[in-house]
Protein backbone atom coordinates (compact mmCIF):
# COMPACT_ATOMS: atom_id res chain seq x y z
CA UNK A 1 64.25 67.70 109.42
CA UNK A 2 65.11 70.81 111.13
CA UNK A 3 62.29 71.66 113.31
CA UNK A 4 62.59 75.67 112.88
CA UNK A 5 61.98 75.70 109.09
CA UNK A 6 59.21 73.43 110.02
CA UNK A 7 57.38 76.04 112.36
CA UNK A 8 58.32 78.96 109.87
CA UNK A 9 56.17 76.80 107.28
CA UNK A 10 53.87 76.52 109.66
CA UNK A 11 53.81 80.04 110.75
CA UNK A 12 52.93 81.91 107.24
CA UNK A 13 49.12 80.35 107.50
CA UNK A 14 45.86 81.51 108.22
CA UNK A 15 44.54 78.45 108.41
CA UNK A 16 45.68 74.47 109.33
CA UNK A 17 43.63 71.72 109.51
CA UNK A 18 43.30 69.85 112.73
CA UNK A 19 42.19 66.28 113.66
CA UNK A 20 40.96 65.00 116.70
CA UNK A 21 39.61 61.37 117.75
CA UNK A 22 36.85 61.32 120.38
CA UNK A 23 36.71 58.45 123.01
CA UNK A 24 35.52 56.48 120.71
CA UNK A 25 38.03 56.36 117.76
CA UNK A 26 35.66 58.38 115.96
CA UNK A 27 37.47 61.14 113.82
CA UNK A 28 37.40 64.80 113.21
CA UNK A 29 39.44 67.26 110.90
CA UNK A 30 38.74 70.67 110.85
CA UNK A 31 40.42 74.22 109.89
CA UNK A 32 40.95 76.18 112.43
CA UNK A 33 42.38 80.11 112.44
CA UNK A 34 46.43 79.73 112.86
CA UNK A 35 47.46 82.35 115.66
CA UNK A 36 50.72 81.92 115.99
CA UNK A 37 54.02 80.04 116.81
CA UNK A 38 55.74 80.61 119.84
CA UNK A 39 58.16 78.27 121.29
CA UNK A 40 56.70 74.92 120.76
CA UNK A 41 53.46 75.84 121.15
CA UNK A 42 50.92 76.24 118.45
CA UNK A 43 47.59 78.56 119.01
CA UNK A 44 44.90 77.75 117.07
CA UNK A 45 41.33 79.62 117.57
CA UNK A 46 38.20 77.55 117.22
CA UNK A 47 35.20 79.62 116.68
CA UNK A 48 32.95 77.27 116.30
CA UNK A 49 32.90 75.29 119.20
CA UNK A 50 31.75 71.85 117.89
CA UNK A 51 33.21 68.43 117.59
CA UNK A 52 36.78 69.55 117.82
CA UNK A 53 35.88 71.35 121.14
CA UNK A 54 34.22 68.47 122.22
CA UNK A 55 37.10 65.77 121.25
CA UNK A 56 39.62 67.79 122.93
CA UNK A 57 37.95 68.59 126.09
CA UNK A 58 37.83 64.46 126.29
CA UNK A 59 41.14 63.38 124.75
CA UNK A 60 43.54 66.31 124.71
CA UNK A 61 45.67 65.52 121.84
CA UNK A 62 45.51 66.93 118.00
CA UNK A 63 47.33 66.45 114.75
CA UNK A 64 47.63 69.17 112.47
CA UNK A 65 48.75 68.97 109.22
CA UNK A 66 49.61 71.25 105.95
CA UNK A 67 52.05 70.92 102.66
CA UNK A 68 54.69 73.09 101.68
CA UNK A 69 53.45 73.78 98.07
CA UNK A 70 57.45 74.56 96.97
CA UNK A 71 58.48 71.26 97.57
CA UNK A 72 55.41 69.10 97.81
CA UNK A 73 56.70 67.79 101.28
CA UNK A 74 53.66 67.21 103.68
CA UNK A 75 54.01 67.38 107.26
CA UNK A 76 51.76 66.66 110.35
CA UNK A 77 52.55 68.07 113.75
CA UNK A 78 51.49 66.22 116.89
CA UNK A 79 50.79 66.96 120.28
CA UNK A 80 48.95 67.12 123.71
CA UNK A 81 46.49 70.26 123.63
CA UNK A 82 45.62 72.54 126.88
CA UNK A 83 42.53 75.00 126.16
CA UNK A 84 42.98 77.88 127.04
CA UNK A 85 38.94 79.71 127.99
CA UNK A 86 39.31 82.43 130.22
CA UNK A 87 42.86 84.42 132.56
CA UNK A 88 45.76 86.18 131.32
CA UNK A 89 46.86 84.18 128.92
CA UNK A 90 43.20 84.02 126.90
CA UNK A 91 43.30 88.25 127.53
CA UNK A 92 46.66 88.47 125.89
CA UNK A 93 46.04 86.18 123.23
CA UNK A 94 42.86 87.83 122.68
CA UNK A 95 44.64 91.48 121.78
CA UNK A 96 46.56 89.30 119.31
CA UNK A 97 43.82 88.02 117.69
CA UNK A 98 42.27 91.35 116.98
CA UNK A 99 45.47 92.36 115.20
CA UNK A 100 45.62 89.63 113.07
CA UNK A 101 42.36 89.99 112.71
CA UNK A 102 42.45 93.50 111.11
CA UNK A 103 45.66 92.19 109.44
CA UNK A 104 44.25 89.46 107.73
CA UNK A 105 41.39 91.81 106.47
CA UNK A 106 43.69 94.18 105.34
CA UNK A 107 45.27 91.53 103.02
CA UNK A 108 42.40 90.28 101.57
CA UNK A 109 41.08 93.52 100.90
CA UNK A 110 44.38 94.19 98.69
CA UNK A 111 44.91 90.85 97.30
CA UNK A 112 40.89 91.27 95.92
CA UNK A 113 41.62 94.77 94.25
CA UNK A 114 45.26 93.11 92.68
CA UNK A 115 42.91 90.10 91.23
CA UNK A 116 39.91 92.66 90.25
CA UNK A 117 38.07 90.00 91.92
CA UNK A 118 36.99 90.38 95.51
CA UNK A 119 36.68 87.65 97.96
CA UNK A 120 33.13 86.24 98.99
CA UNK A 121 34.05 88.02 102.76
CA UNK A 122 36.86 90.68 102.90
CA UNK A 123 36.75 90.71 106.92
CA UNK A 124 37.33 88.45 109.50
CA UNK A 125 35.72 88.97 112.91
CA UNK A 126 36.30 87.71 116.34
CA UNK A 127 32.57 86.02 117.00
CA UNK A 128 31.80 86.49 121.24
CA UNK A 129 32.37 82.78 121.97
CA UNK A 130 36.12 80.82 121.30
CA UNK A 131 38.53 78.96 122.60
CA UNK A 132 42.07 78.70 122.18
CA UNK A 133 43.86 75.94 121.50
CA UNK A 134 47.24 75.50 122.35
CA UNK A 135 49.09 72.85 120.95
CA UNK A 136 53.01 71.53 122.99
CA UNK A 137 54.64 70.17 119.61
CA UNK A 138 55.94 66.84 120.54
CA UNK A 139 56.46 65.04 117.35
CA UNK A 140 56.91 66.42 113.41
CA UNK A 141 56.36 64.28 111.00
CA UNK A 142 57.57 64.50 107.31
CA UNK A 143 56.46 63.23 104.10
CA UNK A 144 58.12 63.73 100.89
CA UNK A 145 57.09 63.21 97.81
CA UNK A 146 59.27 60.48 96.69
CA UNK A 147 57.33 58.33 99.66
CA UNK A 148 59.63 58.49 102.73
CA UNK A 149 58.55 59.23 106.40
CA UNK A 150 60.85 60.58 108.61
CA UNK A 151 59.38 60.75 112.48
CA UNK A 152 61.36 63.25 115.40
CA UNK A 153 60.47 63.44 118.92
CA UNK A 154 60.73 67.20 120.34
């Protein structure tokens, strides 16, 4: 499992699902906006500021999880979660976010005029309250299709 064509996987989405357990074992997946891959960190924006919000500021750890449609190999990343509200780090992250932003708009714009058929929203916007979450990759987690697991510390 080499962990830098995991993150490259990882990398080309918009969107990831992520699951968090509150203090009670209850459960929550969600997909959250995929900002980017740096390092072993993973920044995830969550707009909505619900359950997964609530689980983490409790129990700061997350699982996210996607497929790699090419090979039909699943994978889950897991890790310990810091959010990240307000300073530098939210400012910075926060230019980023309004170039994806406009990127990802930009794409769907053109991918609806290729199809003839437009999406149901074209744009993407920043809404005035979010948090980012940042994800230290500890663990990936493979599953291929024939049934095998393969587990790595990071």
């Amino acid at each position: 499992m080499d962990s830098k064509d995991i993150k490259t996987l990882i990398a080309a989405r918009e969107f990831i699902s992520v699951a968090t357990c509150d203090l009670d074992g209850r459960p929550n997946a969600a997909p959250k906006f995929l900002l980017k891959v740096d390092g072993d960190f993973v920044y995830l924006v969550d707009y909505i500021i619900g359950r997964t919000f609530r689980n983490l500021s409790l129990n700061p750890r997350a699982s996210l999880s996607f497929m790699d449609n090419n090979s039909l190999t699943g994978y889950q990343i897991n890790g310990k979660v810091t959010l990240v509200e307000s300073g530098k780090e939210y400012e910075d992250i926060l230019k980023q976010m309004q170039q994806k932003q406009i990127d990802l708009s930009i794409k769907r714009v053109i991918e609806g005029v290729e199809r003839g058929k437009g999406h149901k929203n074209f744009e993407m916007t920043i809404p005035e309250q979010f948090v980012i979450i940042k994800l230290k990759i500890e663990e990936l987690v493979e599953m291929s299709p024939h049934g095998t697991l393969r587990r790595e510390k990071v």
